[in-house]
Protein backbone atom coordinates (compact mmCIF):
# COMPACT_ATOMS: atom_id res chain seq x y z
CA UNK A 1 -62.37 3.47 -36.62
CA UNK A 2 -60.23 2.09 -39.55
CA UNK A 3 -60.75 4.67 -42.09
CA UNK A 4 -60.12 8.24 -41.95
CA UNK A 5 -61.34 10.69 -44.15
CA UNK A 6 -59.47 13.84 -44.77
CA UNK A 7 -60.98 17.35 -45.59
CA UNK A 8 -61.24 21.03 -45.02
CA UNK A 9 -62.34 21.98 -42.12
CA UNK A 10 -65.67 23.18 -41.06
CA UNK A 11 -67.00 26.43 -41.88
CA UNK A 12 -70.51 28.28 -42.24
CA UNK A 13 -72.02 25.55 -40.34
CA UNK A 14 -71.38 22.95 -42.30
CA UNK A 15 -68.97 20.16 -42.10
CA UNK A 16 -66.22 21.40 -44.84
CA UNK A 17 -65.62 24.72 -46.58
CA UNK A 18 -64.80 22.71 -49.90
CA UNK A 19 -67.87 21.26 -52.11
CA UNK A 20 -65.88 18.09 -52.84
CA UNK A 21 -65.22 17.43 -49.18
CA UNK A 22 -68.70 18.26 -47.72
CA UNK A 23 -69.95 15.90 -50.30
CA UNK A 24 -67.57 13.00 -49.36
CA UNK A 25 -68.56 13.71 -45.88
CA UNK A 26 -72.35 13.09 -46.88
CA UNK A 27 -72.00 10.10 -48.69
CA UNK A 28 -69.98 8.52 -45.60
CA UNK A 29 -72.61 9.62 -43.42
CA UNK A 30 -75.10 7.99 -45.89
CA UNK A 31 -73.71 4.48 -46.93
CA UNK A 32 -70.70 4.07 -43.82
CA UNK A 33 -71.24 2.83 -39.76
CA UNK A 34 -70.98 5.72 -37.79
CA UNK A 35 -68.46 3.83 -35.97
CA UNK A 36 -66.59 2.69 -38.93
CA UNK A 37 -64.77 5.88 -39.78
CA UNK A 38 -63.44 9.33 -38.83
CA UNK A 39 -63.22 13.13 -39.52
CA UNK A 40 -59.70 14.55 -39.75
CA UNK A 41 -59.78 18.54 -40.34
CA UNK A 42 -56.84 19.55 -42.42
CA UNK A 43 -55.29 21.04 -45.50
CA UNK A 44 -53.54 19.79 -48.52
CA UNK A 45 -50.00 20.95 -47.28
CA UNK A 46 -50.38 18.34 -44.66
CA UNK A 47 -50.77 14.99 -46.76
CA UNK A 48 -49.23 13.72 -49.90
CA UNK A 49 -52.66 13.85 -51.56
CA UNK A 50 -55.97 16.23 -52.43
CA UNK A 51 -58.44 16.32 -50.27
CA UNK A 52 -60.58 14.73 -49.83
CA UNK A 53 -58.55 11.63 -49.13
CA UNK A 54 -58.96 8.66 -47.37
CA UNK A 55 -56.59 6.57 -45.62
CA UNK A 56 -56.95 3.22 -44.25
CA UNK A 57 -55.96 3.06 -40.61
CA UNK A 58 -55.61 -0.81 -40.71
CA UNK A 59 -53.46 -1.25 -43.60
CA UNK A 60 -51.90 2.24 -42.95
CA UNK A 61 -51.93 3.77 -46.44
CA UNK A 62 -53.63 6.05 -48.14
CA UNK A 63 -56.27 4.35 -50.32
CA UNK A 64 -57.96 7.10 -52.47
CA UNK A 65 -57.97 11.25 -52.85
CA UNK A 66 -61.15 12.91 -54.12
CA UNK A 67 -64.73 12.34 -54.59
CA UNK A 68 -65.27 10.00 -57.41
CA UNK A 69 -61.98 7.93 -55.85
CA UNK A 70 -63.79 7.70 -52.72
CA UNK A 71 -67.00 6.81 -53.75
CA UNK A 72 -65.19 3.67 -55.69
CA UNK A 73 -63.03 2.35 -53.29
CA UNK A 74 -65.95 2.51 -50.77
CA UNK A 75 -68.12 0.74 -53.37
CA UNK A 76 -65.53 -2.25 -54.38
CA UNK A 77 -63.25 -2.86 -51.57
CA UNK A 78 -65.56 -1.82 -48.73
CA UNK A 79 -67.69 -4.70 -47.56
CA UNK A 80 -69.89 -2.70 -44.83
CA UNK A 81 -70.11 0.42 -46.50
CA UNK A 82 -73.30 0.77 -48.62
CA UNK A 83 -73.61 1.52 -52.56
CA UNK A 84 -75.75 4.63 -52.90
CA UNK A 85 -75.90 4.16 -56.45
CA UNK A 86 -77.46 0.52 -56.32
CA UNK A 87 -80.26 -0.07 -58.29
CA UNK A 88 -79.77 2.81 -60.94
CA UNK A 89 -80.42 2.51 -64.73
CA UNK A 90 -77.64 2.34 -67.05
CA UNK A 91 -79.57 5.77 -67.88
CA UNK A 92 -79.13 6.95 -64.45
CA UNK A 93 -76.06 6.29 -64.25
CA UNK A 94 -74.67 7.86 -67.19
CA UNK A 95 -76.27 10.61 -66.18
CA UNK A 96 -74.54 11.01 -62.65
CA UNK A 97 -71.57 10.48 -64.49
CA UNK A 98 -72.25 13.19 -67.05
CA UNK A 99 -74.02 15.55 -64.02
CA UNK A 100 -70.70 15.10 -61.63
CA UNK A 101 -68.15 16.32 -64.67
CA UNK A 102 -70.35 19.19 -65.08
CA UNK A 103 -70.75 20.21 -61.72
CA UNK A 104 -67.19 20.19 -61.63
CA UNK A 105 -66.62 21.94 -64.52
CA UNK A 106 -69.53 24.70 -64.26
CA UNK A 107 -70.77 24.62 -60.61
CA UNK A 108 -66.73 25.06 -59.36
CA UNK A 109 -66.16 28.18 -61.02
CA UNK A 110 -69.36 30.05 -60.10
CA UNK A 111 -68.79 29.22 -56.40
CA UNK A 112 -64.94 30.53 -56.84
CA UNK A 113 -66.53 33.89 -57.97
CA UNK A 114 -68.82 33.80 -54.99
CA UNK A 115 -66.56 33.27 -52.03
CA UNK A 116 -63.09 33.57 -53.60
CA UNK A 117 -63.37 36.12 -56.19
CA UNK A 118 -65.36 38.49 -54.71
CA UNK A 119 -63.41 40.85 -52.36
CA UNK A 120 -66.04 41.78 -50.66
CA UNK A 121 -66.83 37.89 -49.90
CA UNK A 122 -63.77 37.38 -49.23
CA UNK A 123 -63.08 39.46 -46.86
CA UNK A 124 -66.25 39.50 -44.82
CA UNK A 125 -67.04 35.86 -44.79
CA UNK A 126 -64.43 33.11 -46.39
CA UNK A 127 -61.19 34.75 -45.22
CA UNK A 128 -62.08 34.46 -41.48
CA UNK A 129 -63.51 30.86 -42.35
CA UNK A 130 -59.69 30.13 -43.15
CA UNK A 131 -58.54 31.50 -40.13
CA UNK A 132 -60.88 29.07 -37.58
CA UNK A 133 -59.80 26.15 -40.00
CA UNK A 134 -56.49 26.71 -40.06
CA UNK A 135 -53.57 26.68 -37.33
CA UNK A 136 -51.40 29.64 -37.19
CA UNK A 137 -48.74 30.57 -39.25
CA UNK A 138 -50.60 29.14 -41.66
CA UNK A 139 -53.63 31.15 -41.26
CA UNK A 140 -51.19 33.81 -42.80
CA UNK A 141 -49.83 31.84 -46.20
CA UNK A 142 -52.54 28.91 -47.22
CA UNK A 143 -55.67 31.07 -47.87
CA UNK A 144 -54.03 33.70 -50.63
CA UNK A 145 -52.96 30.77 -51.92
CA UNK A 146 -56.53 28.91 -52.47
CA UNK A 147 -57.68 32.29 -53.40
CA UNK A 148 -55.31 32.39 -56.21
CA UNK A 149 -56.06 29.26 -57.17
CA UNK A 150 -59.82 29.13 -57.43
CA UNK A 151 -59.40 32.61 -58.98
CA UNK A 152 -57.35 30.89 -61.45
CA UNK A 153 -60.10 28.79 -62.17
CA UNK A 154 -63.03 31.68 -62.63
CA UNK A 155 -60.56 33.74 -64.33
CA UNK A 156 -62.34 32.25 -68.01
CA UNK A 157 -65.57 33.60 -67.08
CA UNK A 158 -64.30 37.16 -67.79
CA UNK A 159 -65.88 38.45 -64.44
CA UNK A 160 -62.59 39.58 -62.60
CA UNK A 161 -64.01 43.21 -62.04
CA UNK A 162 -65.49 41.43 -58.56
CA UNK A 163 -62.46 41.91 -57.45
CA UNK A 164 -62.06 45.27 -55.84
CA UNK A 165 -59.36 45.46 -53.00
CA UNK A 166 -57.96 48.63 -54.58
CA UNK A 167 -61.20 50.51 -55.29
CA UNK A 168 -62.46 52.98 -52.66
CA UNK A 169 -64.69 52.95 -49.83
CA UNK A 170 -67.74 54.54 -52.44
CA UNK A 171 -67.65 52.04 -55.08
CA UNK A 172 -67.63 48.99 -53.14
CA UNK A 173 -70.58 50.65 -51.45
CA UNK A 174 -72.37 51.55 -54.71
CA UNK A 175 -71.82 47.93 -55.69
CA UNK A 176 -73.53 46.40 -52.62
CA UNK A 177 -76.70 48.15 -52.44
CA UNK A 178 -77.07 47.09 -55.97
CA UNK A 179 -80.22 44.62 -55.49
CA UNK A 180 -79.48 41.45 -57.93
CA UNK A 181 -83.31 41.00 -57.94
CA UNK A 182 -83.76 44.93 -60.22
CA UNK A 183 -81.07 43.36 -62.76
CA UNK A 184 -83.41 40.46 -63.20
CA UNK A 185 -86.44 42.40 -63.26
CA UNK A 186 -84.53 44.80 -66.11
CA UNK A 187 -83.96 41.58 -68.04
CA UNK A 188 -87.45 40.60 -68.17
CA UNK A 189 -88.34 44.25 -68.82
CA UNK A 190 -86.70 44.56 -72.16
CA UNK A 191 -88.82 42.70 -75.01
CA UNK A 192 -87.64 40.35 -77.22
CA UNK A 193 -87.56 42.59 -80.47
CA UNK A 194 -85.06 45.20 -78.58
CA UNK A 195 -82.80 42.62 -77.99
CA UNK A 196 -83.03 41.51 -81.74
CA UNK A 197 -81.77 44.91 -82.53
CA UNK A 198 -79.49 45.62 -80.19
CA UNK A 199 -77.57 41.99 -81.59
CA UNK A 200 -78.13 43.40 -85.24
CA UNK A 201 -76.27 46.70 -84.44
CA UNK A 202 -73.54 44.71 -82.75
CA UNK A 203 -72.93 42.56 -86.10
CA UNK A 204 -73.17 45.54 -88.42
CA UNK A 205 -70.38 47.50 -85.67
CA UNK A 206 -72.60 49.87 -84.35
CA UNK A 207 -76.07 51.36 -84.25
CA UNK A 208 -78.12 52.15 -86.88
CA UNK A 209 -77.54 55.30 -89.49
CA UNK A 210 -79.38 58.42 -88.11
CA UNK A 211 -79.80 56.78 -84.74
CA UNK A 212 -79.27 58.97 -81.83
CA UNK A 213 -80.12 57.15 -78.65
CA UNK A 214 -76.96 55.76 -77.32
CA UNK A 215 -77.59 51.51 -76.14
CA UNK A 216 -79.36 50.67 -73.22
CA UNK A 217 -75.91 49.34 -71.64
CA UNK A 218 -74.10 52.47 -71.49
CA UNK A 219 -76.96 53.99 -68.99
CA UNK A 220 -75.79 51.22 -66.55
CA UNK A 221 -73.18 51.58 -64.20
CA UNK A 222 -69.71 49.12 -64.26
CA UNK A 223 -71.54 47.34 -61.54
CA UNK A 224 -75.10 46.68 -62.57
CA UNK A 225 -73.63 45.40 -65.85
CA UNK A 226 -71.51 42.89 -63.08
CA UNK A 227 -74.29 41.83 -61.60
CA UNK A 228 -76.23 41.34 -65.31
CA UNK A 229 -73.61 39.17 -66.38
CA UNK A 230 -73.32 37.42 -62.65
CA UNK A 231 -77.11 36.46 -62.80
CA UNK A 232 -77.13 35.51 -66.77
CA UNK A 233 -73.92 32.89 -65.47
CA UNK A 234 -75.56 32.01 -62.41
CA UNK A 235 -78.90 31.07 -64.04
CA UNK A 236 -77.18 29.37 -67.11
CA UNK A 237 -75.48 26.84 -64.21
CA UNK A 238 -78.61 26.33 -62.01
CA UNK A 239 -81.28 25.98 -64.86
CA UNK A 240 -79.23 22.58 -65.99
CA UNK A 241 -79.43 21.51 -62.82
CA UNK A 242 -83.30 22.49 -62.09
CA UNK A 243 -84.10 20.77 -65.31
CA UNK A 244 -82.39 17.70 -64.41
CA UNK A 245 -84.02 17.75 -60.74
CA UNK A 246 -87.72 18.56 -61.85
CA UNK A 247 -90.27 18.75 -59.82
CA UNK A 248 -88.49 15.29 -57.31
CA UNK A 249 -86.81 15.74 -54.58
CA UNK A 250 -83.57 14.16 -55.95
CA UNK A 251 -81.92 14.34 -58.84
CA UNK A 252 -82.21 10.43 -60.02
CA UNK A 253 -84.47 8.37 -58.10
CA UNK A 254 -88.04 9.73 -58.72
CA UNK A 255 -90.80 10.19 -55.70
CA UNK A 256 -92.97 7.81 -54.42
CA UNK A 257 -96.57 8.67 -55.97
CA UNK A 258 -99.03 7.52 -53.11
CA UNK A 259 -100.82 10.03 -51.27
CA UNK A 260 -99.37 8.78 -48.33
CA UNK A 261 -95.80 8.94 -48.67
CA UNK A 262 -95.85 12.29 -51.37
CA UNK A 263 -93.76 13.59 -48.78
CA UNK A 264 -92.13 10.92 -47.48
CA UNK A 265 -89.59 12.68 -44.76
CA UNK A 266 -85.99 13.24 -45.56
CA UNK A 267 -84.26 10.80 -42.86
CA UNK A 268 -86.29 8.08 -45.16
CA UNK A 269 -85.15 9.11 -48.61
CA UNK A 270 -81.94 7.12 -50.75
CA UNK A 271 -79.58 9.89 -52.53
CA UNK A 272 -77.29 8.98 -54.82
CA UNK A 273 -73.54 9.95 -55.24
CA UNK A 274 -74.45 12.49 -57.75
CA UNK A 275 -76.96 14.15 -55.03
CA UNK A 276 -74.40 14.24 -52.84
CA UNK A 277 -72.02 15.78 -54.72
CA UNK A 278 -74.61 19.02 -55.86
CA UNK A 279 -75.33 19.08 -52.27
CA UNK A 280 -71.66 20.11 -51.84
CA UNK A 281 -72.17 22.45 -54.17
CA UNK A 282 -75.38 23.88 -53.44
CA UNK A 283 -75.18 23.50 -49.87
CA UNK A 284 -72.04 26.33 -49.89
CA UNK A 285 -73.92 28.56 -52.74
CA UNK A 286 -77.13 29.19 -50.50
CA UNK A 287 -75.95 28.51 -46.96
CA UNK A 288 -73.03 31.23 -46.45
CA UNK A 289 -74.17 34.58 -45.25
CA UNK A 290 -72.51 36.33 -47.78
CA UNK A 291 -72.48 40.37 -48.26
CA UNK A 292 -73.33 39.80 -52.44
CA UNK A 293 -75.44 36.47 -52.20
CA UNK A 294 -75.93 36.70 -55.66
CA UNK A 295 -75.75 32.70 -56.14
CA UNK A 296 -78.03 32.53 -53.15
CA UNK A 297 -80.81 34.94 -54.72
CA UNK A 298 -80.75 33.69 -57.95
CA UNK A 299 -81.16 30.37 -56.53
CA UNK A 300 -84.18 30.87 -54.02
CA UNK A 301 -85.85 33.40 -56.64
CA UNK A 302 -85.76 31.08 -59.94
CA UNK A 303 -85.16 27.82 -58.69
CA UNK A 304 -86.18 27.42 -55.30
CA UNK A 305 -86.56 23.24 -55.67
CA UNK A 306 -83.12 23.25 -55.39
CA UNK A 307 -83.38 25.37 -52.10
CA UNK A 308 -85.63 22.71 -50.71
CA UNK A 309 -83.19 20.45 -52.21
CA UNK A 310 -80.39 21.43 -50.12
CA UNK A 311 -82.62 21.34 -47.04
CA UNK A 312 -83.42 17.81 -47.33
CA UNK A 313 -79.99 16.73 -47.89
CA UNK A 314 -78.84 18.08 -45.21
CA UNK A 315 -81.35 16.93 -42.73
CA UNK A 316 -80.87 13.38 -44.32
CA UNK A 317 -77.08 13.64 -43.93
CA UNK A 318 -76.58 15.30 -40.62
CA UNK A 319 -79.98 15.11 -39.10
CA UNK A 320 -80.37 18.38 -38.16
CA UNK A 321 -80.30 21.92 -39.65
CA UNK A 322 -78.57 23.80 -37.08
CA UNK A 323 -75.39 24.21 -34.94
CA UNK A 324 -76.14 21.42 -32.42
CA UNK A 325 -74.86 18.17 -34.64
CA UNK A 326 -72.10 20.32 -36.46
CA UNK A 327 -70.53 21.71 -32.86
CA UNK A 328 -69.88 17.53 -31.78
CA UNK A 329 -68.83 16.84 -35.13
CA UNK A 330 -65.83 20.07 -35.01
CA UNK A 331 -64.93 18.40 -31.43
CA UNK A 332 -64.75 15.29 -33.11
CA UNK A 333 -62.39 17.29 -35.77
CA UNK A 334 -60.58 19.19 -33.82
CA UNK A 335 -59.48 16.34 -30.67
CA UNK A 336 -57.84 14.10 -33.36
CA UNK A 337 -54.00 14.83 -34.37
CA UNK A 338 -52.24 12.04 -36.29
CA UNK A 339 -49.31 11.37 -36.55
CA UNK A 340 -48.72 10.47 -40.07
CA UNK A 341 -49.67 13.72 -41.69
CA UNK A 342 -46.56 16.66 -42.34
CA UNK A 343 -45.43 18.38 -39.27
CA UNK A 344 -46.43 22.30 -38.86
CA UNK A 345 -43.33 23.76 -39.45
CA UNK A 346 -42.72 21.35 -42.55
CA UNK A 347 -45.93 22.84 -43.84
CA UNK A 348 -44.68 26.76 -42.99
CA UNK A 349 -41.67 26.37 -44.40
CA UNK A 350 -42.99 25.16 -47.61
CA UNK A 351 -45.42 27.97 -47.92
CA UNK A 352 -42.62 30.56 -46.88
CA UNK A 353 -40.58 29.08 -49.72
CA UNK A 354 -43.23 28.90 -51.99
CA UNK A 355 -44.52 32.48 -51.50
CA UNK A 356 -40.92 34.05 -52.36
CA UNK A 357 -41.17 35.80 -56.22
CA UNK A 358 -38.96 34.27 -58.13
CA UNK A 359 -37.57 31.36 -55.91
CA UNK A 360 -40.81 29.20 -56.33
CA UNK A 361 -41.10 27.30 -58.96
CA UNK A 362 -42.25 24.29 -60.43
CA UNK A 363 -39.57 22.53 -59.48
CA UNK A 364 -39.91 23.34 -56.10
CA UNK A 365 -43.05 22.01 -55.70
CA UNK A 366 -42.28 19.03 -57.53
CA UNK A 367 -39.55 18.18 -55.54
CA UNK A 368 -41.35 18.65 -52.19
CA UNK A 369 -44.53 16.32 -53.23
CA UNK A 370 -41.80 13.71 -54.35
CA UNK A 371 -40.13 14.19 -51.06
CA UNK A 372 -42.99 13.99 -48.84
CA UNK A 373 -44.36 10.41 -50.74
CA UNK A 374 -45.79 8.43 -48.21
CA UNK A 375 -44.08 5.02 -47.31
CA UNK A 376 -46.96 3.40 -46.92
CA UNK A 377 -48.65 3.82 -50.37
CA UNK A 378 -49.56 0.38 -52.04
CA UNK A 379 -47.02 -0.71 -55.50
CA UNK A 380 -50.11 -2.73 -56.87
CA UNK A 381 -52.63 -0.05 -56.45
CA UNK A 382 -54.86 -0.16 -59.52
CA UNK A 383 -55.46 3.45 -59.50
CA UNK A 384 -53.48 5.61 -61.47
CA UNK A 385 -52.27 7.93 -58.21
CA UNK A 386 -51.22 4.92 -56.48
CA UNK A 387 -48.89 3.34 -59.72
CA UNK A 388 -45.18 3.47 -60.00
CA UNK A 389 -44.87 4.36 -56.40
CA UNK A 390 -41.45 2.78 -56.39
CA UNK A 391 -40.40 4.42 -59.17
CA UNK A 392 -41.82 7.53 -57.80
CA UNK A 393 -39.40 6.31 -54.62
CA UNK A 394 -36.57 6.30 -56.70
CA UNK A 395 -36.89 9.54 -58.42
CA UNK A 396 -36.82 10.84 -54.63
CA UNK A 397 -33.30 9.67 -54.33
CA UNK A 398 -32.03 10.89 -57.49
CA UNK A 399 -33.80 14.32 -56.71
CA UNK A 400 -32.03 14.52 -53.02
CA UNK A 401 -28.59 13.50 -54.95
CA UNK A 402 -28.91 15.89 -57.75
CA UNK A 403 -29.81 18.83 -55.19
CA UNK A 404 -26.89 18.06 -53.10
CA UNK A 405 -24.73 17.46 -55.83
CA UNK A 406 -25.35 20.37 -57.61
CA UNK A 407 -25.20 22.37 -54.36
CA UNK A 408 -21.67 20.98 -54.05
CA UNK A 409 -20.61 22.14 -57.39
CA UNK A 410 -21.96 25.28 -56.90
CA UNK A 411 -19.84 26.54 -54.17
CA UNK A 412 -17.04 24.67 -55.73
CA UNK A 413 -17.67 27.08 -58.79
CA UNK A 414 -18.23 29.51 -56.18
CA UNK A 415 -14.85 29.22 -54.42
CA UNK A 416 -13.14 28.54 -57.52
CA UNK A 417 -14.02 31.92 -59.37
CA UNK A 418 -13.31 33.79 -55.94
CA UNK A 419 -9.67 32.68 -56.34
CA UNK A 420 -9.31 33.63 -59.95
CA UNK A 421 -7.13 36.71 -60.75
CA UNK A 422 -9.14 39.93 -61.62
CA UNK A 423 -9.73 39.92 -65.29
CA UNK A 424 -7.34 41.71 -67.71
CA UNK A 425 -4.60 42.08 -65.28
CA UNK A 426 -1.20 41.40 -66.15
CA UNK A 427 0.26 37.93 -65.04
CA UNK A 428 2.90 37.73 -62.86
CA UNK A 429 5.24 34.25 -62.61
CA UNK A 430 7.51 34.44 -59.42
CA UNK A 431 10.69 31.92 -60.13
CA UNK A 432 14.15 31.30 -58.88
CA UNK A 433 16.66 32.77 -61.46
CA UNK A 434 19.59 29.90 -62.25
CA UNK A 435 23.04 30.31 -60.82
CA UNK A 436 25.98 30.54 -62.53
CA UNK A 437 28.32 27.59 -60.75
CA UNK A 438 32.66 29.27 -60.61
CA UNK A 439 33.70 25.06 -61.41
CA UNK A 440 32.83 26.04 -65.31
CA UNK A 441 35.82 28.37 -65.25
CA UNK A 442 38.77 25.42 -65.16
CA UNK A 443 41.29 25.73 -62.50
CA UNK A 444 40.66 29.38 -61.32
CA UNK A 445 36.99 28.33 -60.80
CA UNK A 446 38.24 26.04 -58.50
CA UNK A 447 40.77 28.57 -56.79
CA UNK A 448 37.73 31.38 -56.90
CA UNK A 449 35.31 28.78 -55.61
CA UNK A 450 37.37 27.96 -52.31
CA UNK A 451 37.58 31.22 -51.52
């Protein structure tokens, strides 16, 4: 097996716990041999790259980190590996381009607010997915961690309030029996001309003169108006994606039209990279059992093509909908260990480090990805993460001899101020007072002298 593809581990029964990853892990189990390539379960502390990366056991360097990277190198410098994206329209394939970025840049944070955001998500379902993926101690630093960060990345949808680790016992309750399919029945409820009036008292700054019914919003509680605004998001994301899909089975290539193969089965159908990359996405929005499966409902309810969707990916991909294929693949996972990835305690004592207030820093982090630069990496790479890797080399060695050296100088300052003399005291100058020689006094200096 030459090449070895790096991800998250599994989780919910699927192969990865991150979109990008489960999708790179469908398109090699699409377009590359079985035999040509392997599964290593890990996290980003442990490699000098994002996941998902690939490195070439043969040449023994890394060769490309994340999805689109991947699906390049496989399609140019991969001779056995097939292009899933063959035969697609200059049309088509602008618009897997233009469909990736916006899964990225739509798709990413609505799945943050469903299993990272949400405490009570979190806590129930994707927190103890961390802790079967990840060794110990790190089952204890990494996940708060990605939390933060993909809560960094929801944080512009102004939907924070799904966070609720210091509310009570009540109001977390209160907000779970709160059925997302009533909010989207109340939206369909209120015609179009109440809506048109509630906007026009918003522009004039409030409701109309000798109006005394107060607005249909303040009769809702903080958490129905959550889950309002959760399904209006969730529905602005999916419908893009439903009205690119239509009424095919894939996103790009379009059905066959005889009777006889209208449902042609999914082991026979030819995704492209852009259906394997919404399958990532998809595939962890509906499949998680979830306490608030908003994304799941709103899914199944108004768009349930991509539902189906989802299904035949995954029975194209893995061949099989259960636990069966995924518990051989998590063997597979869990049995290899190499040897070129960052030791454990490397990785804990980075996250200790990093976790201190006011000790991590930029710099910190800086200086441990230049530190832990692989050897290995190619200087001609064409990519841009693979250029000026000596250079990147060199700024390694002038980091390590600026760190030292300014250690040094800082206990020298250190040990130097310890032996100055308190401040405003008096100084005292200990000196040998001159004597006064007898041989100045002429001939009874002499006489006085010999005495």
């Amino acid at each position: 097996m030459s090449l070895e593809l790096h991800i998250w581990g599994p989780a919910f029964g699927l192969p990865s716990i991150d979109p990008d990853c489960l999708a790179a892990v469908a398109y090699f189990s699409l377009a590359v041999p079985r035999d040509g390539w392997t599964l290593v379960a890990t996290s980003p502390s442990a490699l000098p790259r994002v996941l998902p990366a690939l490195r070439d056991g043969r040449l023994r360097k890394w060769v490309a980190a994340g999805f689109e990277d991947i699906v390049a190198y496989l399609r140019e410098g991969d001779q056995a590996a097939d292009d899933l994206d063959a035969g697609l329209t200059r049309i088509q394939a602008a618009d897997s381009t233009a469909y990736c970025a916006f899964l990225h840049a739509e798709a990413a944070p609505l799945l943050a607010l469903s299993l990272y955001v949400s405490s009570a998500n979190w806590s129930a379902t994707t927190r103890p997915a961390y802790s079967q993926v990840l060794p110990f101690p790190l089952t204890w630093i990494e996940p708060s961690a990605v939390r933060a960060e993909h809560s960094t990345g929801a944080a512009h949808l102004g939907l924070t309030s799904l966070d609720t680790d210091e509310d009570d016992e009540q109001t977390s309750a209160s907000a779970l029996n709160f059925s997302s399919s009533l909010s989207a029945a109340a939206l369909q409820v209120f015609p179009d001309r109440l809506r048109t009036a509630r906007r026009r008292e918003a522009g004039e700054g409030g409701p109309a003169p000798g109006s005394s019914k107060a607005p249909i919003s303040s009769a809702l509680t903080p958490e129905a108006r959550a889950q309002i605004r959760l399904d209006e998001t969730a529905r602005a994301c999916l419908s893009v994606l439903a009205e690119r899909k239509a009424n095919k089975r894939l996103f790009l290539r379009p059905d066959c039209t005889t009777d006889e193969t209208a449902r042609l089965p999914a082991l026979l159908l030819h995704p492209s990279s852009l259906d394997c990359l919404a399958f990532g996405y998809l595939a962890l929005m509906t499949v998680p059992d979830v306490p608030r499966p908003f994304l799941r409902d709103a899914l199944r309810r108004h768009y349930p093509g991509l539902a189906d969707f989802v299904a035949d990916m995954r029975q194209a991909a893995f061949g099989c909908d259960g636990q069966k294929g995924q518990k051989g693949r998590k063997e597979s996972l869990l049995s290899l260990t190499p040897s070129h990835l960052n030791p454990l305690w490397l990785r804990t004592v980075h996250g200790i480090i990093h976790g201190i207030p006011g000790f991590s820093g930029e710099w910190l982090v800086w200086l441990y990805r230049v530190i832990r630069l692989d050897d290995s990496d190619d200087e001609n790479g064409r990519n841009p993460w693979r250029q000026d890797v000596a250079a990147a080399r060199r700024r390694r060695i002038v980091a390590l001899c600026s760190t030292l050296t300014g250690a040094a100088l800082a206990v020298g300052l250190l040990l130097g101020y310890r032996n100055l003399p308190p401040f405003g005291a008096p100084v005292v100058v200990y000196s040998r007072l001159p004597q006064t020689s007898l041989l100045g006094l002429g001939a009874a200096g002499v006489i006085l002298s010999s005495l």
